[in-house]
Protein backbone atom coordinates (compact mmCIF):
# COMPACT_ATOMS: atom_id res chain seq x y z
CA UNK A 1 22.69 37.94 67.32
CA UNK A 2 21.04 39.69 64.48
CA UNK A 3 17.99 40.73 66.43
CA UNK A 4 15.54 39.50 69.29
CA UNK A 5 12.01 39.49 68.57
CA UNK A 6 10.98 38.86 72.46
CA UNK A 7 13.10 39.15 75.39
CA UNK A 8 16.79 39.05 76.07
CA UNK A 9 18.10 36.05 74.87
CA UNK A 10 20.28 34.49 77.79
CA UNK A 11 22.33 31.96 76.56
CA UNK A 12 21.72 28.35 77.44
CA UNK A 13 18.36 28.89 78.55
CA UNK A 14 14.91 28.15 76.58
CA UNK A 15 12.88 30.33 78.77
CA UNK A 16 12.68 33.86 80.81
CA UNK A 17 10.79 35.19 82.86
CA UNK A 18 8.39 32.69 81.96
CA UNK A 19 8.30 33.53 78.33
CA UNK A 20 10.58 32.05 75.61
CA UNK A 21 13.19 33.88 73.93
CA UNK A 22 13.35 34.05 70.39
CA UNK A 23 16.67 34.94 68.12
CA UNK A 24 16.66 36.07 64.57
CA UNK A 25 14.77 34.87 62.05
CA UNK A 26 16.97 32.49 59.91
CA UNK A 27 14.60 30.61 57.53
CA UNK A 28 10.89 31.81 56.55
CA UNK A 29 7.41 30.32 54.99
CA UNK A 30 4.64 32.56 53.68
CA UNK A 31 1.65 31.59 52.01
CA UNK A 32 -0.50 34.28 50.17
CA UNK A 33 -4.15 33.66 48.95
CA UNK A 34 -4.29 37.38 47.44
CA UNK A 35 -6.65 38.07 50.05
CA UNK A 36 -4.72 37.32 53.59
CA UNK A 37 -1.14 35.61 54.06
CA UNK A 38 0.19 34.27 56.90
CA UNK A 39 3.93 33.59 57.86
CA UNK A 40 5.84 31.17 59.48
CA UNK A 41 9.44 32.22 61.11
CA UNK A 42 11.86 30.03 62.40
CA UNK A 43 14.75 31.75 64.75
CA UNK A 44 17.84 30.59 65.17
CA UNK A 45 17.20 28.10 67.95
CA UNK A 46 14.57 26.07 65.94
CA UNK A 47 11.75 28.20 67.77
CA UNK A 48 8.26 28.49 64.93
CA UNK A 49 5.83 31.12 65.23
CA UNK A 50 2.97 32.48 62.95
CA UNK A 51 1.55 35.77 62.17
CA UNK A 52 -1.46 36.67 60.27
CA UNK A 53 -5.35 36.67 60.92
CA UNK A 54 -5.11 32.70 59.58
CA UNK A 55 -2.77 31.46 61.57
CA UNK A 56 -5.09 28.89 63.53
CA UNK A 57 -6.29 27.64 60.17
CA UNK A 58 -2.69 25.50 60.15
CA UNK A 59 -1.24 22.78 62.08
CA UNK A 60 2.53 23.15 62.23
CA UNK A 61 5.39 22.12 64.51
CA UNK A 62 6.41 24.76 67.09
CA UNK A 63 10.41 23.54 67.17
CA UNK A 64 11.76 22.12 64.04
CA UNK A 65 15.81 21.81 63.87
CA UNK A 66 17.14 25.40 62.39
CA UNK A 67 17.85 25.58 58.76
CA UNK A 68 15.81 22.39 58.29
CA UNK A 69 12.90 21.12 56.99
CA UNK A 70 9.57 23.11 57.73
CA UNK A 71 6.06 22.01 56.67
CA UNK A 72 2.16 23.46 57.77
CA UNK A 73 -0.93 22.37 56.16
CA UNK A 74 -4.47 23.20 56.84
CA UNK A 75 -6.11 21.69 60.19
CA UNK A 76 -9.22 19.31 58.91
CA UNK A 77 -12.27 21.31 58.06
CA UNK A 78 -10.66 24.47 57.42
CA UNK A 79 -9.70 26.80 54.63
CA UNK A 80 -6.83 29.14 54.11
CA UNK A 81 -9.26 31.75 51.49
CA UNK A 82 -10.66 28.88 50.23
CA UNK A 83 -7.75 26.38 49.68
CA UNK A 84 -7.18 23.12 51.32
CA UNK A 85 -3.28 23.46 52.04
CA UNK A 86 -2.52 19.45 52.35
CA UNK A 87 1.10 20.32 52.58
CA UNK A 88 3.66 22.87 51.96
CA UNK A 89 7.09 22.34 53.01
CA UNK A 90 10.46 23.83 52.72
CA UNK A 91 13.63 22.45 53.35
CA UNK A 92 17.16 24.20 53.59
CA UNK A 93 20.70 23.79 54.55
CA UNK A 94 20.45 21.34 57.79
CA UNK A 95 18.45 18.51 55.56
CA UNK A 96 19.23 19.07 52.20
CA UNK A 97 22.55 17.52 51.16
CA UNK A 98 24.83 19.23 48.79
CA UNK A 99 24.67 19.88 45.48
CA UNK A 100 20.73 20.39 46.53
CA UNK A 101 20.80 24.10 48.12
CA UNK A 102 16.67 24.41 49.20
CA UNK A 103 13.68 22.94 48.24
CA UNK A 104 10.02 24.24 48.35
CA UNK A 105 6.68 22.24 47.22
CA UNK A 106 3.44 23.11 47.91
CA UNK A 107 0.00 21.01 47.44
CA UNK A 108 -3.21 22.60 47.44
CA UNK A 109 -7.18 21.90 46.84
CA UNK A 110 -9.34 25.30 45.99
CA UNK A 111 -12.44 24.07 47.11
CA UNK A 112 -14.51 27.41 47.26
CA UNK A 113 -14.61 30.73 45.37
CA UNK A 114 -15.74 32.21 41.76
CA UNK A 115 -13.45 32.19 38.85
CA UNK A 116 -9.71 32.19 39.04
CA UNK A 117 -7.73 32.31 42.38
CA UNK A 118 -3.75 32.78 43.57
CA UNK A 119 -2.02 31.66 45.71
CA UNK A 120 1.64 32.27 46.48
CA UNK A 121 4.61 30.50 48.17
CA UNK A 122 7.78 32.10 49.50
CA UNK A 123 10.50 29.84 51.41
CA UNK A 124 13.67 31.49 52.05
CA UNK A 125 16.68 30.43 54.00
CA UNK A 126 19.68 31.94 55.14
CA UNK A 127 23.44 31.78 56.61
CA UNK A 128 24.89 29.68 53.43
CA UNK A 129 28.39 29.66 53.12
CA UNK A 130 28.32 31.67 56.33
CA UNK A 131 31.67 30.14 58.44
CA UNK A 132 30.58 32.89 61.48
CA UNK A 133 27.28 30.78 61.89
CA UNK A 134 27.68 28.50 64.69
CA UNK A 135 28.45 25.81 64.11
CA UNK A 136 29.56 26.52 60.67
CA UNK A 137 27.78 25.27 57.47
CA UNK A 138 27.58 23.05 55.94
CA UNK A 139 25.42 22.28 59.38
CA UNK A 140 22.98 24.38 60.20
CA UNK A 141 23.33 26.53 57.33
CA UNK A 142 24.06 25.94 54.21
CA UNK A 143 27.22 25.42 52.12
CA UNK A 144 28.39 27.49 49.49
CA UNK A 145 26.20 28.52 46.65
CA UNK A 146 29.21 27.97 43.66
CA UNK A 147 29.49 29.48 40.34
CA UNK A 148 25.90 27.82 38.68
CA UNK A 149 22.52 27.03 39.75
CA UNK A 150 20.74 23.97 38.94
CA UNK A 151 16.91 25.22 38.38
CA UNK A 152 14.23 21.66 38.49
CA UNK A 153 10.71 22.53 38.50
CA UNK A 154 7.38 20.60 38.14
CA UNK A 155 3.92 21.70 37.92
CA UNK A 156 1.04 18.60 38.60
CA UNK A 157 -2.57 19.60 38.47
CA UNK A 158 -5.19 17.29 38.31
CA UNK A 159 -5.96 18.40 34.95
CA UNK A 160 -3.60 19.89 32.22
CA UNK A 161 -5.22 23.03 32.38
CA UNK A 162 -6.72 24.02 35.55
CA UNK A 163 -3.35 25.69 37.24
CA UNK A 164 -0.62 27.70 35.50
CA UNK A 165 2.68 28.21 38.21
CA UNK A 166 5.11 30.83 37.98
CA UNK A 167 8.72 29.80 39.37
CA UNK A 168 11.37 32.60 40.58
CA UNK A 169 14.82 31.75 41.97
CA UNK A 170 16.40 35.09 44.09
CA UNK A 171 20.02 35.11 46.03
CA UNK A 172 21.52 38.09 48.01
CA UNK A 173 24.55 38.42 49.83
CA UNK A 174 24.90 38.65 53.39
CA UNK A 175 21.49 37.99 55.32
CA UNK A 176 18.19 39.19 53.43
CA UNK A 177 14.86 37.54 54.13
CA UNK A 178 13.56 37.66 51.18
CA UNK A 179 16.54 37.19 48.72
CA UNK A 180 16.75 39.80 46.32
CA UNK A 181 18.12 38.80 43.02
CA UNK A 182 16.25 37.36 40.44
CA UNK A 183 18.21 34.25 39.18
CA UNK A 184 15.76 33.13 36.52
CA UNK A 185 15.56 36.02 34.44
CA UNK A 186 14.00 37.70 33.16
CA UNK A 187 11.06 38.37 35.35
CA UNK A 188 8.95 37.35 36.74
CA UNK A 189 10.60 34.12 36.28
CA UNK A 190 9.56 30.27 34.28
CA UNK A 191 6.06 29.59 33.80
CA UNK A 192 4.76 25.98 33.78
CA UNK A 193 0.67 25.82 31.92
CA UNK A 194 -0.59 22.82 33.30
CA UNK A 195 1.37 19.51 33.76
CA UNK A 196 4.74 19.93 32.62
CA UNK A 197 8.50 20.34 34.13
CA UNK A 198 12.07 22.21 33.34
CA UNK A 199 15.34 22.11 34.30
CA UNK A 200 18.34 24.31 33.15
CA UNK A 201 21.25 26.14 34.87
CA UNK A 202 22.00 29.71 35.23
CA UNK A 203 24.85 31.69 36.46
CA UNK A 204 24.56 32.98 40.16
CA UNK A 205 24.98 36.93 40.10
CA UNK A 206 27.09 37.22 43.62
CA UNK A 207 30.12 35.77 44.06
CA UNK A 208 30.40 31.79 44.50
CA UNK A 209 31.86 31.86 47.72
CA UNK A 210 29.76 35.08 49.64
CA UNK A 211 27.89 34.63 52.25
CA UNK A 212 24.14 34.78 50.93
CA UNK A 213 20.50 33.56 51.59
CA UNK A 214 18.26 31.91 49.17
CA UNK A 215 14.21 32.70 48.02
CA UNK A 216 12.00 30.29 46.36
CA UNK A 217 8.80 31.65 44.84
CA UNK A 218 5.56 29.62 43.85
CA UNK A 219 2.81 32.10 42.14
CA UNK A 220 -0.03 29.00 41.07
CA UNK A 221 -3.13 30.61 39.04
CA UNK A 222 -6.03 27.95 39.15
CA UNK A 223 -8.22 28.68 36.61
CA UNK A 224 -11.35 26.97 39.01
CA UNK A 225 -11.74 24.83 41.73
CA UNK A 226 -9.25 21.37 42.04
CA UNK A 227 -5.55 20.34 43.08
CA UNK A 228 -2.19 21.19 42.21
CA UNK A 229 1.29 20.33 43.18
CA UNK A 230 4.34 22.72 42.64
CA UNK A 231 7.92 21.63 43.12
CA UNK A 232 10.93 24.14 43.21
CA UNK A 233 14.72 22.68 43.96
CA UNK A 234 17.89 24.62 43.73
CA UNK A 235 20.81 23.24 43.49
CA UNK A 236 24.53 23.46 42.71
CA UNK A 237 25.33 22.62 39.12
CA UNK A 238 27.38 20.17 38.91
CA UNK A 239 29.32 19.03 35.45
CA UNK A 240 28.33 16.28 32.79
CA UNK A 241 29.67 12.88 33.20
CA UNK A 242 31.34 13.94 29.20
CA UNK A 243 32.58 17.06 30.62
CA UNK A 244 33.77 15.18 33.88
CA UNK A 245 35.37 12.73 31.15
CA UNK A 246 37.39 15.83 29.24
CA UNK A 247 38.60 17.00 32.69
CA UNK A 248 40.07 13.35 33.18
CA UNK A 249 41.61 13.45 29.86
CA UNK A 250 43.16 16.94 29.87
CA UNK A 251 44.71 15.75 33.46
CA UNK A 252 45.96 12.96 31.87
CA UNK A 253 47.96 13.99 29.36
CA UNK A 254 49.17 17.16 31.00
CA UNK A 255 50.83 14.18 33.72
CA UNK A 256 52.21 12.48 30.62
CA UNK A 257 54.42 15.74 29.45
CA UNK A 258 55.27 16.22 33.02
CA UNK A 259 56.81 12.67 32.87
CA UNK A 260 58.00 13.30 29.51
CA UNK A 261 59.94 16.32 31.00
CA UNK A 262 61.55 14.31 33.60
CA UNK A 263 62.66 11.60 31.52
């Protein structure tokens, strides 16, 4: 175990002393509103808690399964500085299935305050292509992070010009909550004005088959009040059906000279 943030973790039980213990953090959500952020950890036995002053502004599970899919939103009535967080969820290793690597996507209303506003999203996971986690990835962690990302973005406001998002992509080896490496350089990453989408691939800076954790960033600037929905998936690249087709080819005819040789 990494750390404990409560208690000695005794293994096999849920509680001590009373209290529950908590492991390491393993996956992370924090929302920003440039004036307060809270954020949500999940340990490595599925255990969610909060800090921040906001914290009782969202409804949120308080055991999801580790590495999987985690998801808050505003309770009815209530604000997070001014936005109406309907949902923001992020999903890694345990429910994503390979090539996809994590997912973020956040929906929000900014129903009060004067001129522009921010607000940020950072989801990070951790443990891919980790074979010490237990059990090994690809479950609960995730698998290995290969030699190419697949970058797929989209940016829906309820008008074409009301939100502009900024989307950054970061890996690190080993365990680092956040990731540190920009992927989508140069920084700070792809901007989406209004509605609008991308996709591309870039190369991942560590090597394919480290151990590493994963940070997806969300930076929405609504010009006034109204909706928007940002969506942020990373995934392996994987290779054209045409290149798929040259591969096939190539193997063909290099098993023709073999039989060639033989004859």
């Amino acid at each position: 175990m990494r750390l404990t943030k409560t208690m000695l973790f005794l293994p096999g039980l849920a509680f001590v002393a009373g209290s529950v213990a908590y492991g390491a953090t393993i996956e992370q959500l924090k929302l920003d509103n440039s004036a307060t952020s809270v954020t949500f950890d999940v340990d490595e036995f599925g255990f969610v808690t909060c800090s921040g002053a906001d914290c009782g502004v969202f409804a949120f599970s308080t055991s999801v399964t580790p590495h999987g899919a985690l998801e808050v939103k505003t309770k009815p009535g209530l604000l997070f500085g001014g936005y109406q967080v309907s949902t923001s969820a992020g999903t890694g290793g345990a429910e994503i299935t390979l090539p996809g690597l994590i997912n973020v996507a956040t929906t929000a209303d900014r129903k009060t305050g004067s001129g522009g506003g921010t607000l940020t999203t950072l989801f990070t996971d951790t443990d891919y292509c980790n074979p010490g986690a237990t059990p090994p990835p690809p479950s609960p962690g995730g698998g290995c992070l290969g030699g190419t990302f697949n970058l797929s973005m989209t940016n829906n406001p309820t008008s074409p010009t009301i939100t502009t998002t900024t989307f950054a992509a970061f890996v690190s080896p080993g365990y680092s909550i956040p990731a540190g490496m920009l992927i989508n350089t140069p920084a700070p990453g792809t901007t989406i004005s209004g509605l609008g989408s991308q996709g591309f691939d870039r190369a991942n800076p560590i090597a394919p088959t480290a151990a590493g954790s994963l940070t997806l960033e969300l930076i929405t600037q609504y010009a006034g009040h109204g909706n928007n929905n940002a969506n942020f998936t990373l995934s392996n690249a994987v290779p054209e059906p045409s290149t798929l087709a040259l591969f096939g080819i190539a193997g063909g005819f290099f098993a023709l000279g073999l039989r060639r040789r033989k004859v």
